[in-house]
Protein backbone atom coordinates (compact mmCIF):
# COMPACT_ATOMS: atom_id res chain seq x y z
CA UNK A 1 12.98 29.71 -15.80
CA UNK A 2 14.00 32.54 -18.18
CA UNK A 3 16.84 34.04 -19.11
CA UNK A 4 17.15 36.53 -16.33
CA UNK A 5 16.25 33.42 -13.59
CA UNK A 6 18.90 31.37 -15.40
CA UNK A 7 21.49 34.55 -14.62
CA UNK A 8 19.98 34.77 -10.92
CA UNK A 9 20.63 31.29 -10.64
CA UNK A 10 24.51 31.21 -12.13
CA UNK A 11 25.24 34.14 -9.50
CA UNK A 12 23.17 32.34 -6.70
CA UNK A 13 25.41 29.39 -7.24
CA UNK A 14 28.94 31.34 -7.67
CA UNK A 15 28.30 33.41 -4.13
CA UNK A 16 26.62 30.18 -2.42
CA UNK A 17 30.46 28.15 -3.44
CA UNK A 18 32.03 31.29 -2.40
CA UNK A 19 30.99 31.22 1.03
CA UNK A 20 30.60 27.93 1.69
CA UNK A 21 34.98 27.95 0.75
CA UNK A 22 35.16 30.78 3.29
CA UNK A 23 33.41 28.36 6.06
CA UNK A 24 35.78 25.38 5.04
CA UNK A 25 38.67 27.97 5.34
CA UNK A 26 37.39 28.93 8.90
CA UNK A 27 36.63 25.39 9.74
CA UNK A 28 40.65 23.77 9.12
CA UNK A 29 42.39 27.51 10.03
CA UNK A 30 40.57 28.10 13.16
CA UNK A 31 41.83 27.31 16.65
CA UNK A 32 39.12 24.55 18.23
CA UNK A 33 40.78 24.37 21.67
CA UNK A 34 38.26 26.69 23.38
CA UNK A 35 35.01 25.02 22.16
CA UNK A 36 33.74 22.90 24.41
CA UNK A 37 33.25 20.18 21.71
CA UNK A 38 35.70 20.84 19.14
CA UNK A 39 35.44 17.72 17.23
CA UNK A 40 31.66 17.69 17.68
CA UNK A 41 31.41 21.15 15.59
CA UNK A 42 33.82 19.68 13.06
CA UNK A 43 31.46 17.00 12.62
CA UNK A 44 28.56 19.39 12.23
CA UNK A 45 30.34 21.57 9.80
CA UNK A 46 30.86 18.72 7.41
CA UNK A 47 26.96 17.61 7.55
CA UNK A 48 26.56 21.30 6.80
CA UNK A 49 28.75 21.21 3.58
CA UNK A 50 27.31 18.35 2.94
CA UNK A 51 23.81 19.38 2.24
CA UNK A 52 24.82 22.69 0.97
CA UNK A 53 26.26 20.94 -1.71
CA UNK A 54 23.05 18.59 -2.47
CA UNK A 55 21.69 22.04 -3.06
CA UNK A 56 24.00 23.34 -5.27
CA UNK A 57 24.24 20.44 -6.85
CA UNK A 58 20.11 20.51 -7.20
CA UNK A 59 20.39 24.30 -8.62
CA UNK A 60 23.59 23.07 -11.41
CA UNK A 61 21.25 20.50 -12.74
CA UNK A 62 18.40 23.52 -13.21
CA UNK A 63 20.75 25.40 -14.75
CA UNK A 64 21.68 22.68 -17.07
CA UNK A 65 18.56 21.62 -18.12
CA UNK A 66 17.74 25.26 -18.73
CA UNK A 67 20.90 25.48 -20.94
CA UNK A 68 20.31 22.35 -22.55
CA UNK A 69 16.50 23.15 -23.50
CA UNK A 70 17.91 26.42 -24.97
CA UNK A 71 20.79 25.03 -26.93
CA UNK A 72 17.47 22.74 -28.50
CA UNK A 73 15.40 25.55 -29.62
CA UNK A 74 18.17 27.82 -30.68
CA UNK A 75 19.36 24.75 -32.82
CA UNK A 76 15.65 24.18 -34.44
CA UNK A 77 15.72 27.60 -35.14
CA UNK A 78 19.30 27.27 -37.15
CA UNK A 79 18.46 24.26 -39.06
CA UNK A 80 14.78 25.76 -40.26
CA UNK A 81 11.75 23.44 -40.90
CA UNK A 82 12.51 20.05 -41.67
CA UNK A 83 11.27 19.25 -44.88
CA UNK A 84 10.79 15.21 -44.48
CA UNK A 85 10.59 13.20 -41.13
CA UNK A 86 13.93 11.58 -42.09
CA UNK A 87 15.35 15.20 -42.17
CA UNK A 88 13.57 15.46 -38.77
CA UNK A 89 15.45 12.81 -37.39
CA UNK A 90 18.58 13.73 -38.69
CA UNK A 91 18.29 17.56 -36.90
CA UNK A 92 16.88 15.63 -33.65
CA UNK A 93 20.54 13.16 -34.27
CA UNK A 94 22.55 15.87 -34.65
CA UNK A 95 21.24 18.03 -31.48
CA UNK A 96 21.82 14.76 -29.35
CA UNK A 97 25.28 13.98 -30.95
CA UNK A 98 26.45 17.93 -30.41
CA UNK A 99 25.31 17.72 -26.70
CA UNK A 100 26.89 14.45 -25.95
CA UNK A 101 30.24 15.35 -27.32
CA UNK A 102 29.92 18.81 -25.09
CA UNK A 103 29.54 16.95 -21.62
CA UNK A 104 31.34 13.95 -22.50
CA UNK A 105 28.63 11.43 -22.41
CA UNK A 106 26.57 8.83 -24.33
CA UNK A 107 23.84 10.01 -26.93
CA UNK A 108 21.23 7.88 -24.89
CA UNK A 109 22.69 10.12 -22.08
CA UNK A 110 22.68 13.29 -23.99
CA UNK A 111 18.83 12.23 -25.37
CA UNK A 112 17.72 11.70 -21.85
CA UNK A 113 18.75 14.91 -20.96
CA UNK A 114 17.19 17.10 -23.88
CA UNK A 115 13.90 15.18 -23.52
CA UNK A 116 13.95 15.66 -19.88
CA UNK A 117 14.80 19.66 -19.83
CA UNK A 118 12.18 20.00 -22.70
CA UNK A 119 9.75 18.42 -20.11
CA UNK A 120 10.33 20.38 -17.15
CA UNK A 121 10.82 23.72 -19.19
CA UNK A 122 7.96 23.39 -20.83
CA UNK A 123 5.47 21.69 -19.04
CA UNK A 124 6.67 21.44 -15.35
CA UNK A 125 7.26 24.72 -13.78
CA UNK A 126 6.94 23.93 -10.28
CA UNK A 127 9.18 21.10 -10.56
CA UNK A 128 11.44 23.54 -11.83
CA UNK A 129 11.18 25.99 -9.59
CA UNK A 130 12.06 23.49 -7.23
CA UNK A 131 15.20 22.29 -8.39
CA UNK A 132 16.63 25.71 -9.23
CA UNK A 133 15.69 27.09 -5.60
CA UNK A 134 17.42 23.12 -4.23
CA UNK A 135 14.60 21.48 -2.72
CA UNK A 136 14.47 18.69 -4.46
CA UNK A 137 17.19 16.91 -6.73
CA UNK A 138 17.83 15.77 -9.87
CA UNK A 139 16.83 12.62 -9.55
CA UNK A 140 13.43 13.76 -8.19
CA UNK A 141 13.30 15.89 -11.43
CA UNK A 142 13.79 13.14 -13.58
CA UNK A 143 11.16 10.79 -11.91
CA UNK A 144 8.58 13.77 -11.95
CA UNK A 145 9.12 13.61 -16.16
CA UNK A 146 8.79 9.62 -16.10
CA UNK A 147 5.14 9.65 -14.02
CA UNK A 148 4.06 12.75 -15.88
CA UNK A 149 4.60 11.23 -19.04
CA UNK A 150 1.63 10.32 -21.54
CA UNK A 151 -0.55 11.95 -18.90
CA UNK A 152 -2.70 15.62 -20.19
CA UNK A 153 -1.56 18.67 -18.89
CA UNK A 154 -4.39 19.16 -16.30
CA UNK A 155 -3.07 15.81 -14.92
CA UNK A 156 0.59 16.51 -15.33
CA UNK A 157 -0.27 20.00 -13.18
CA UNK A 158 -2.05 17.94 -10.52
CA UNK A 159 0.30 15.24 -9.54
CA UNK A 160 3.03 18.08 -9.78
CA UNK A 161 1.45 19.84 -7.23
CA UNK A 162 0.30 17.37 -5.01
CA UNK A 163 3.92 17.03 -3.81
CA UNK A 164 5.51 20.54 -5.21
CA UNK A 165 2.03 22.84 -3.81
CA UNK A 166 1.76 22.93 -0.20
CA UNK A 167 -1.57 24.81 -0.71
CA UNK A 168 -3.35 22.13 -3.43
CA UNK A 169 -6.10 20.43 -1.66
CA UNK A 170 -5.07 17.26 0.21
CA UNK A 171 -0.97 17.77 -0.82
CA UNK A 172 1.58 15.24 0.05
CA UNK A 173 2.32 14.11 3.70
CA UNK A 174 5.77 15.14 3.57
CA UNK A 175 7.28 17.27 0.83
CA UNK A 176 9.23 15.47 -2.11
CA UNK A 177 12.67 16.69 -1.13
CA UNK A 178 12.89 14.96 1.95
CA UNK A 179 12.36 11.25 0.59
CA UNK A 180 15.08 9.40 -0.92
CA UNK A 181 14.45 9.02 -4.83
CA UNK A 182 13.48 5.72 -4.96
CA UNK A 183 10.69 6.50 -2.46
CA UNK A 184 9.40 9.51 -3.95
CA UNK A 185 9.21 7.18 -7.11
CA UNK A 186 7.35 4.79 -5.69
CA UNK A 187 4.62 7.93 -3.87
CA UNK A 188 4.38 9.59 -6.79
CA UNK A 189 3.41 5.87 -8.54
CA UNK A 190 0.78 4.91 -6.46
CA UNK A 191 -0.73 9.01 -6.62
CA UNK A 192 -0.68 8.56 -10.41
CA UNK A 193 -2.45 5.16 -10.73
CA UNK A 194 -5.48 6.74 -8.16
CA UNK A 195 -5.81 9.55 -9.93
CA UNK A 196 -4.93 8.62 -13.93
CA UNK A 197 -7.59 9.76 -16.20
CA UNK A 198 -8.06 5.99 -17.27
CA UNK A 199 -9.40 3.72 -15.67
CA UNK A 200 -6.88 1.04 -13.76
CA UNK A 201 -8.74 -1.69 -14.72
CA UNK A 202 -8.27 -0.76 -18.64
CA UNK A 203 -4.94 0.21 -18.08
CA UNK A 204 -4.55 -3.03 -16.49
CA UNK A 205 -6.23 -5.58 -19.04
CA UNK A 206 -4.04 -3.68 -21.47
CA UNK A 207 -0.69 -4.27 -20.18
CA UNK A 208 -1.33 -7.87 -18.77
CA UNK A 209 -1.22 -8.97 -22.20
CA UNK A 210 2.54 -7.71 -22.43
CA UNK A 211 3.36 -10.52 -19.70
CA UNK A 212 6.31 -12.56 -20.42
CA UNK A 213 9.41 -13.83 -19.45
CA UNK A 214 13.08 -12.66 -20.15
CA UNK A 215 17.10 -14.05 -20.34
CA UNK A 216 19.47 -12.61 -20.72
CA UNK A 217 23.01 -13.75 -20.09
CA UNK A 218 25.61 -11.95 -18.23
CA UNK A 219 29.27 -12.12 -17.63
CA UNK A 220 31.47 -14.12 -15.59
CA UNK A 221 29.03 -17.75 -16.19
CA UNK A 222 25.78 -15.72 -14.83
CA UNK A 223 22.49 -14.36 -16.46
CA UNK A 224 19.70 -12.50 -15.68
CA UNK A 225 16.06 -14.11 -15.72
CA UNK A 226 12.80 -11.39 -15.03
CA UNK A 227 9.32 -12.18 -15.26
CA UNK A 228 6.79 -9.12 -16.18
CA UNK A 229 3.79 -10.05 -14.20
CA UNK A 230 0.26 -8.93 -12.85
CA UNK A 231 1.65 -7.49 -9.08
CA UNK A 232 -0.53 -9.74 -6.98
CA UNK A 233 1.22 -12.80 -8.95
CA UNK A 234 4.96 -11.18 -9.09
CA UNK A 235 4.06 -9.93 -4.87
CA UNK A 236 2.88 -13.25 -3.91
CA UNK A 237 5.92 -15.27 -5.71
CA UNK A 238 8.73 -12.80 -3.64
CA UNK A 239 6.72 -12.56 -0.59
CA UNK A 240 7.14 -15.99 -0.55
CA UNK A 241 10.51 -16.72 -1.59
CA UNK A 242 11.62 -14.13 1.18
CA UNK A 243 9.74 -16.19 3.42
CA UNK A 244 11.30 -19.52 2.57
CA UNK A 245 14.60 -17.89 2.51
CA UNK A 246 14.44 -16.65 5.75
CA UNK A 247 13.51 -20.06 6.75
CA UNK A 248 16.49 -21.27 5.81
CA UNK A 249 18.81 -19.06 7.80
CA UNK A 250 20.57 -19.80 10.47
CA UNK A 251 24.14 -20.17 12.52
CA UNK A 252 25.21 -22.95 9.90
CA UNK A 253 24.13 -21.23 6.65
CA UNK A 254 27.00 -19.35 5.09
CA UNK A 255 24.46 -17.83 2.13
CA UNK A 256 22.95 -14.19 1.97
CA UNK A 257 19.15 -13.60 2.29
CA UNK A 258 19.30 -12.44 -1.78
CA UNK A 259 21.58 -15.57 -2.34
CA UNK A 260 18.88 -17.84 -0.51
CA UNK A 261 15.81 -16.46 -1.99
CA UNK A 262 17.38 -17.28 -5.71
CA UNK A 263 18.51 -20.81 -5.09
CA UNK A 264 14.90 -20.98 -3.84
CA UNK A 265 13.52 -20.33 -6.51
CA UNK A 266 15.64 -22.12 -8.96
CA UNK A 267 14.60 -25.10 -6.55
CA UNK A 268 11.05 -24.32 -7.17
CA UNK A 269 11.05 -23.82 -11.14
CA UNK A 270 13.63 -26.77 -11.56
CA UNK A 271 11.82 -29.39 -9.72
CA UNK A 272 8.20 -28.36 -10.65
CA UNK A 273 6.63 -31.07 -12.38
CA UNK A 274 3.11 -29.09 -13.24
CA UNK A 275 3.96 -27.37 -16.39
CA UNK A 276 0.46 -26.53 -17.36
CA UNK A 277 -0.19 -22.64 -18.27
CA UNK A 278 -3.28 -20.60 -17.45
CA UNK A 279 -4.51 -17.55 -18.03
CA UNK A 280 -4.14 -14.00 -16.64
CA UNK A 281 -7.15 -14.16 -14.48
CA UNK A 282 -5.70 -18.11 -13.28
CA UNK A 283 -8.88 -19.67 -14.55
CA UNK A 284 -6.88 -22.87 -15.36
CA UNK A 285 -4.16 -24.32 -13.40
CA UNK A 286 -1.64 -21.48 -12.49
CA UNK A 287 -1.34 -21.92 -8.91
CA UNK A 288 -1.66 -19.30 -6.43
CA UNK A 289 1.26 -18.55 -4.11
CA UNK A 290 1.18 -19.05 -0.74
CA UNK A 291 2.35 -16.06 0.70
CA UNK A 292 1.23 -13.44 3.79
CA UNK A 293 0.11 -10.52 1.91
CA UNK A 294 -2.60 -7.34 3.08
CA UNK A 295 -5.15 -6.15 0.52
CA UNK A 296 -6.27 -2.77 1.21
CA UNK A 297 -9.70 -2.63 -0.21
CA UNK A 298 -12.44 0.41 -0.52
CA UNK A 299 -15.13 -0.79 0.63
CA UNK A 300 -16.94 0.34 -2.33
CA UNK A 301 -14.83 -1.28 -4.80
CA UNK A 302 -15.24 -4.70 -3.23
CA UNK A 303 -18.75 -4.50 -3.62
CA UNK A 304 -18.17 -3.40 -7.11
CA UNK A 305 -20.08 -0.19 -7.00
CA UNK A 306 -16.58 1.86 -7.68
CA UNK A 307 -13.31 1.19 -9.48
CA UNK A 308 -11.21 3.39 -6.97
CA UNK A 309 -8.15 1.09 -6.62
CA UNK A 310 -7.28 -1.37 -4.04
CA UNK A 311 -3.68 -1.03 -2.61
CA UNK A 312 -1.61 -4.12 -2.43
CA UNK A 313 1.03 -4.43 0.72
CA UNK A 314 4.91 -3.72 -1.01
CA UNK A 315 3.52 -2.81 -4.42
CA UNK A 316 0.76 -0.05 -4.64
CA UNK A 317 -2.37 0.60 -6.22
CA UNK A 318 -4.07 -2.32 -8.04
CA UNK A 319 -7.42 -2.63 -10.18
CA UNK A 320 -10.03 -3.45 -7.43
CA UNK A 321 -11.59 -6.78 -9.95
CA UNK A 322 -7.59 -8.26 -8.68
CA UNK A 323 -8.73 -7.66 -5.22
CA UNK A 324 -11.88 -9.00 -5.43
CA UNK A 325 -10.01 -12.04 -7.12
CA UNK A 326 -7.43 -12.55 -4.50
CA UNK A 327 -10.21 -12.16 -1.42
CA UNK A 328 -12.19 -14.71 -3.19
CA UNK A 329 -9.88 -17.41 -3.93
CA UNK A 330 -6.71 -16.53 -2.03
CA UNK A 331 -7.58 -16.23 1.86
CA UNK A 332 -5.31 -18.16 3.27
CA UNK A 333 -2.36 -16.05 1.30
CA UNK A 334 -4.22 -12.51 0.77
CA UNK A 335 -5.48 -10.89 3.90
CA UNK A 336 -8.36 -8.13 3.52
CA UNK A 337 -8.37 -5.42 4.55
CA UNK A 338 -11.35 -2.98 4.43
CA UNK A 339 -10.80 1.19 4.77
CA UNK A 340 -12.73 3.40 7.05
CA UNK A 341 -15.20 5.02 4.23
CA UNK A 342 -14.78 8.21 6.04
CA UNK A 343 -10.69 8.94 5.90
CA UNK A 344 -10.08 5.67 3.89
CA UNK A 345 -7.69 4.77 7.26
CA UNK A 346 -8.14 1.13 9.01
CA UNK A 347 -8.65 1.59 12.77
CA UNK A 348 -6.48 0.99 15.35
CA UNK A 349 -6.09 -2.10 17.65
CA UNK A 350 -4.89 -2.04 21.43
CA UNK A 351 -2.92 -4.93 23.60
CA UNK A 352 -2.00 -4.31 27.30
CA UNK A 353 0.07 -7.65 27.30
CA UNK A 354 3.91 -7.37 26.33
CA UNK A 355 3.04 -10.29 23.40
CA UNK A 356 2.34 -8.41 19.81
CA UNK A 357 -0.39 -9.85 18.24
CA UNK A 358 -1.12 -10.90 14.67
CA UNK A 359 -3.66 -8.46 13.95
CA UNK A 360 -1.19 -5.64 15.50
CA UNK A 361 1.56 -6.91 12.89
CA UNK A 362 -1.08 -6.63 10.17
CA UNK A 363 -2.20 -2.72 11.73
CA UNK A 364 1.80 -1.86 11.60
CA UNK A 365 2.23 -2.96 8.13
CA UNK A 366 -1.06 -1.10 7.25
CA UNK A 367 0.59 1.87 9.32
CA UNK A 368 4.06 1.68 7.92
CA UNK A 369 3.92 0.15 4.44
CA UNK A 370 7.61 -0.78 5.06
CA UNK A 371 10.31 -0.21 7.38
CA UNK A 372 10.07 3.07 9.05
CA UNK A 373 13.63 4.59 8.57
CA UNK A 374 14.16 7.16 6.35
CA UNK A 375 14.84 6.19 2.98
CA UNK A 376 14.95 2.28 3.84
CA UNK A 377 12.93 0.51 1.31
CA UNK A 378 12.27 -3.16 2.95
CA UNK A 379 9.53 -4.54 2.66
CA UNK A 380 6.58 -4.89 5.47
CA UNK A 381 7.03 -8.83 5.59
CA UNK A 382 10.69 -8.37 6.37
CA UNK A 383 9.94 -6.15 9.23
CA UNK A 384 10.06 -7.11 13.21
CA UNK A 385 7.62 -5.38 15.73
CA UNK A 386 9.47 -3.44 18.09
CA UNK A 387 8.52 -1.41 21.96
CA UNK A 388 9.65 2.25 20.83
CA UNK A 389 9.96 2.78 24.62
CA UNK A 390 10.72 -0.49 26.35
CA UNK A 391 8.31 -2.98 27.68
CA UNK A 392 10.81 -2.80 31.05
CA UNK A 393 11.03 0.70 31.28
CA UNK A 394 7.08 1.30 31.01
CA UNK A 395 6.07 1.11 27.51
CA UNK A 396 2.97 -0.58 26.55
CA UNK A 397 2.23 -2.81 23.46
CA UNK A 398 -0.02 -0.35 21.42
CA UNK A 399 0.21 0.73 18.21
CA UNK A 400 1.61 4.29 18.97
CA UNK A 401 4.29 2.91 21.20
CA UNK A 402 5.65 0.03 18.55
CA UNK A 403 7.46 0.50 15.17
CA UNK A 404 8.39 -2.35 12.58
CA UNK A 405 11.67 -1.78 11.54
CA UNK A 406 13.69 -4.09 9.19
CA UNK A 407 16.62 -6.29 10.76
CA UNK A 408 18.94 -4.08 9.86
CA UNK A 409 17.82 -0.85 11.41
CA UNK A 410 16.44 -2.95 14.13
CA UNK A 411 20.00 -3.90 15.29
CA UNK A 412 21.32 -0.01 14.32
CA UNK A 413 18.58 1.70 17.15
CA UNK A 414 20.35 -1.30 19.69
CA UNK A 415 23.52 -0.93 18.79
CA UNK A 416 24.31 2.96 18.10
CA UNK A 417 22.93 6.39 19.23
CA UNK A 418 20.26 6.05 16.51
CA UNK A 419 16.83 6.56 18.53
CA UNK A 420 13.15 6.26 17.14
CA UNK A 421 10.74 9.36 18.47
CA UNK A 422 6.87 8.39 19.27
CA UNK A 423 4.61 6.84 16.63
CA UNK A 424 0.47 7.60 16.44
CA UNK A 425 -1.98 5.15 15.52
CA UNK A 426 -1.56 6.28 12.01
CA UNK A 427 2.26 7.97 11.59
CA UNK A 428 5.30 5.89 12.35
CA UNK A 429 8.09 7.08 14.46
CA UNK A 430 10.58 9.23 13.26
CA UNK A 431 14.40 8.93 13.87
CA UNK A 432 16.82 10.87 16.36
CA UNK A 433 20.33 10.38 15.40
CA UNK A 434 23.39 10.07 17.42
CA UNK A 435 24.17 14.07 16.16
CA UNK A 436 21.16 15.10 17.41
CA UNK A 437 19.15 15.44 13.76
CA UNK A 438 15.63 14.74 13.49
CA UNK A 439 14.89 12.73 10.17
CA UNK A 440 10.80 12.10 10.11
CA UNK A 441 9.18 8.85 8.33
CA UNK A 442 7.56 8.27 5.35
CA UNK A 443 4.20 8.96 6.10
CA UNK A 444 1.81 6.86 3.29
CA UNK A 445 -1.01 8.78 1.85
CA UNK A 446 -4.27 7.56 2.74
CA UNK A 447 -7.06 9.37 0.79
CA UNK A 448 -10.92 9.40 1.57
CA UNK A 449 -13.18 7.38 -1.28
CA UNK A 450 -15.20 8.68 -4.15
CA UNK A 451 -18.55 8.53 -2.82
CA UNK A 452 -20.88 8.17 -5.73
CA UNK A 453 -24.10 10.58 -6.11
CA UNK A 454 -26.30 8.14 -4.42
CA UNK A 455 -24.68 8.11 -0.93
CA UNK A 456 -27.70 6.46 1.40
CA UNK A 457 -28.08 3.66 -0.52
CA UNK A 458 -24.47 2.82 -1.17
CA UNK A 459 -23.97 3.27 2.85
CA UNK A 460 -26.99 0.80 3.23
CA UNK A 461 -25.41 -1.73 0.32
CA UNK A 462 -22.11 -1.40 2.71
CA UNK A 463 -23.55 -1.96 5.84
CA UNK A 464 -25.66 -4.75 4.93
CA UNK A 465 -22.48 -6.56 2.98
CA UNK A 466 -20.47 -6.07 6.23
CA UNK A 467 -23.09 -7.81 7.91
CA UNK A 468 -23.25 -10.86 6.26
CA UNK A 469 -19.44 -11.46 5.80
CA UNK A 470 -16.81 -12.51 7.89
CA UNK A 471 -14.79 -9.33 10.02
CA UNK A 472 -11.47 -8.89 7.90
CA UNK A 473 -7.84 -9.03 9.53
CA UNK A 474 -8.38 -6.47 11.63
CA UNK A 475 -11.51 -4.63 12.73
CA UNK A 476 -13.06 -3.04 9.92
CA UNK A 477 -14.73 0.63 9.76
CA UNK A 478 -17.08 1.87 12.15
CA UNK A 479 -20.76 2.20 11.22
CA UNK A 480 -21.32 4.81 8.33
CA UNK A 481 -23.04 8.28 9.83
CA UNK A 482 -24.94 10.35 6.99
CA UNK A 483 -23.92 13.64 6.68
C-alpha cells in the first residue's frame, strides 16, 4: 500500500460508514407493515451490518498498520543512524513508547503492532492487499506474520499465496477469509511444516530437546501446569484423558468434560508409582499412551525412501521417523493409515446396513479432521457419526451421506433450523442455517507425494512392502499405474 492506496482506502472506509448509517436509518424509520416478513428482513439487515462492519473493521486495521509502518520509517529518518546498538535500542524504545501512548495501549502491544505492519508492508503484499480490500481480518494478518516468520522470502511468497492466490498451483481449498482464525492458524501450520525449506525431521530433533515442564501459579488457590512435548506424546496423553473423561460422565456426575479430564489426570500423575524417565525417542521406560489415534502416512516415508511428513489425527504434520515409531511399537493406540500415492487421499469405504462401522469412523475422521461446522475446532475423537439424511427417511450409511459432528453441534442440527447439505467421499457437509445462509466446511488439504527421480523402482519397493504387511485401518491405495 502507498500513499495514494492509503488515501483510497480512508475515503473507501468514510463512504462505506456513510451508507451503511443511511441503511440503519432506512431500516428503524421505515414502515415494515407491507413486507411480507417484516421481522425476517430486520433480521437480515442486521447480519448485513454485521459483516459490513468485519470489513471495515478488516480495511481500519490496513490502514493502521500502514500508518504505523510509516510513523516507523519517518521516525528512523528523524533520529539519523544510530551510532551504537544501545542507541539502537533506545530509538527502537522510544518508537514503541510514542505509539503506545498514541492508541492507549501496552508497549508489548504497541511492539506487536510495529513489527507486524513492518512485516506485511514490507514483505507481505498480498496479505495486504487483502486486508485493505476486507477479505480477511486482522487476526488472519497477524497469523500470516507468525508462520512467515524466520522463513526466506521465496517461502514467505509461497505460503502467502497458497491461501491469498487463487491462481498459484494447487491453492487452498477454501480461501483464508472464510475460516475462523484459529483454523486458518492451524491450515496455514500444517502448509508450512510440508513445505519448510528444512527438513521436519531436523527441525524436529532440534526442538525436542527444548521439552520440559512448566508451573506457574495463578490466582484465587489455582495454577497452571503445561508440558512442551513431541505431538504424538502430548496427542496420545489428551486423546486419552478425553477418553477417560468421557467415561466418567453420566446422569450422576455434576463435573464438566474440561473439569473431568483434569482431575484425571491429576489422578494419573498423583498415584503413578513408575517415576523412571526416558528419552525422547522412549527407548527406556516412558510408557506409551493408550489412546485411539490415526497416522496418516506417505507411503514413501514409511518405507523411508522420503521425509515428506506424516500427518497426525488433531495435530498436523509430523517427521515421518515418529510415524514409523508409533506404527512399530504403538498399534494398539496409533492406527495407520497409508495415502493413495496418486492424490495422497485414503479411499473410501461403503456399508448398506444402518450400523457405522469402525473403519467408516476412522474414513470420517480421515475425511473431516474434526467436527465439520464452521469454525468448530473439536477434535475427531470427540465426534459422533451421524445419517446427513435419515436412515428412516432413505438415507444410506456411506460415507457421502454421514458427517461426524461434535456433541454440541450434533444436538444444534436436532434441535434448531441448523441443517447439514450433502458430504462426498472426500468433502464434508456444509451447513444451512435457520436464515437460509450457506456456511461450507473446512475442507483439509490433501496434497499428492514427492515422487523421487526413480519412480519404477520406488512403485515396485511399495508394492512389494504392501504385500508383505498387514492391510492398515482402512483399505489402503489401489495398485500403482506407471505413467
Amino acid at each position: 500500500m502507498d500513499s495514494r492506496a492509503a488515501v483510497a482506502t480512508a475515503e473507501a472506509l468514510s463512504v462505506s460508514f456513510a451508507e451503511l448509517a443511511v441503511v440503519l436509518r432506512d431500516g428503524t424509520d421505515s414502515n415494515c407493515s407491507g413486507d411480507a416478513d417484516p421481522m425476517r428482513r430486520r433480521a437480515d439487515e442486521f447480519l448485513d451490518g454485521l459483516a459490513e462492519i468485519s470489513r471495515l473493521d478488516a480495511k481500519s486495521a490496513a490502514l493502521k498498520a500502514w500508518l504505523a509502518a510509516g510513523y516507523n520509517s519517518a521516525a528512523e529518518a528523524l533520529a539519523g543512524p544510530a551510532t551504537s546498538p544501545e542507541d539502537n535500542t533506545g530509538q527502537e524504545m522510544a518508537v514503541v513508547a510514542e505509539v503506545a501512548c498514541v492508541l492507549t495501549v501496552s508497549e508489548r502491544s504497541a511492539g506487536a503492532l510495529l513489527a507486524g505492519a513492518h512485516q506485511l508492508t514490507t514483505r507481505l503484499p498480498l496479505t495486504l492487499s487483502a486486508l485493505q480490500a476486507g477479505t480477511i481480518s486482522w487476526q488472519h494478518a497477524r497469523i500470516m506474520v507468525d508462520e512467515t516468520t524466520n522463513l526466506d522470502r521465496p517461502g514467505a511468497a509461497a505460503l502467502e499465496a497458497h491461501f491469498l492466490d487463487p491462481h498459484v498451483v494447487n491453492p487452498a481449498r477454501g480461501r483464508a477469509g472464510e475460516l475462523i482464525s484459529g483454523r486458518f492458524r492451524h491450515k496455514a501450520r500444517t502448509w508450512r511444516e510440508r513445505h519448510h525449506p528444512v527438513s521436519i525431521e531436523k527441525r524436529h530433533i532440534k526442538s525436542a530437546a527444548d521439552r520440559r515442564l512448566e508451573y506457574a501459579p495463578d490466582r484465587d488457590g489455582m495454577a497452571w501446569l503445561s508440558a512442551y512435548l513431541p505431538a504424538d506424546q502430548a496427542a496420545a496423553i489428551w486423546d486419552r484423558a478425553t477418553t477417560a473423561a468421557r467415561a466418567l460422565q453420566g446422569p450422576d456426575e455434576d463435573r464438566n468434560l474440561s473439569q473431568l479430564r483434569a482431575d484425571t489426570v491429576a489422578t494419573w500423575l498423583l498415584s503413578a508409582t513408575d517415576n523412571a524417565a526416558g528419552d525422547i525417542n522412549g527407548n527406556d521406560r516412558v510408557p506409551s499412551p493408550r489412546a485411539q489415534v490415526l497416522v496418516t502416512v506417505p507411503v514413501l516415508s514409511l518405507l523411508g525412501l522420503t521425509d515428506e511428513p506424516a500427518m497426525l489425527d488433531g495435530y498436523g504434520p509430523i517427521p515421518p521417523s515418529t510415524a514409523r515409531h508409533l506404527i512399530a511399537d504403538g498399534a494398539e493406540s496409533f492406527h495407520r493409515v497409508l495415502t493413495d500415492p496418486r492424490d495422497g487421499a485414503p479411499l473410501e469405504i461403503g456399508r448398506t446396513s444402518y450400523r457405522v462401522t469402525k473403519a467408516q469412523r476412522q474414513w470420517l475422521r480421515l475425511r473431516d479432521g474434526k467436527c465439520p461446522f464452521p469454525g468448530c475446532s473439536n477434535h475427531s475423537l470427540d465426534n459422533e457419526a451421524d445419517h446427513l439424511l435419515a436412515w428412516a427417511h432413505g438415507g444410506r450409511t456411506g460415507i457421502s451421506n454421514l458427517g461426524q459432528p461434535c456433541r454440541k453441534h450434533h444436538r444444534l442440527r436436532h434441535i434448531t433450523g441448523w441443517k447439514p447439505t450433502t458430504a462426498t467421499k472426500n468433502e464434508p457437509p456444509g451447513w444451512i442455517s435457520p436464515t437460509g445462509r450457506h456456511y461450507a466446511s473446512e475442507h483439509p488439504d490433501w496434497e499428492p507425494p514427492h515422487w523421487p527421480d526413480d519412480f519404477q523402482a520406488m512403485a515396485d519397493d511399495m508394492v512389494k512392502y504392501l504385500a508383505e504387511h498387514p492391510e492398515p485401518a482402512i483399505p489402503g491405495p489401489s495398485p500403482v499405474r506407471t505413467p
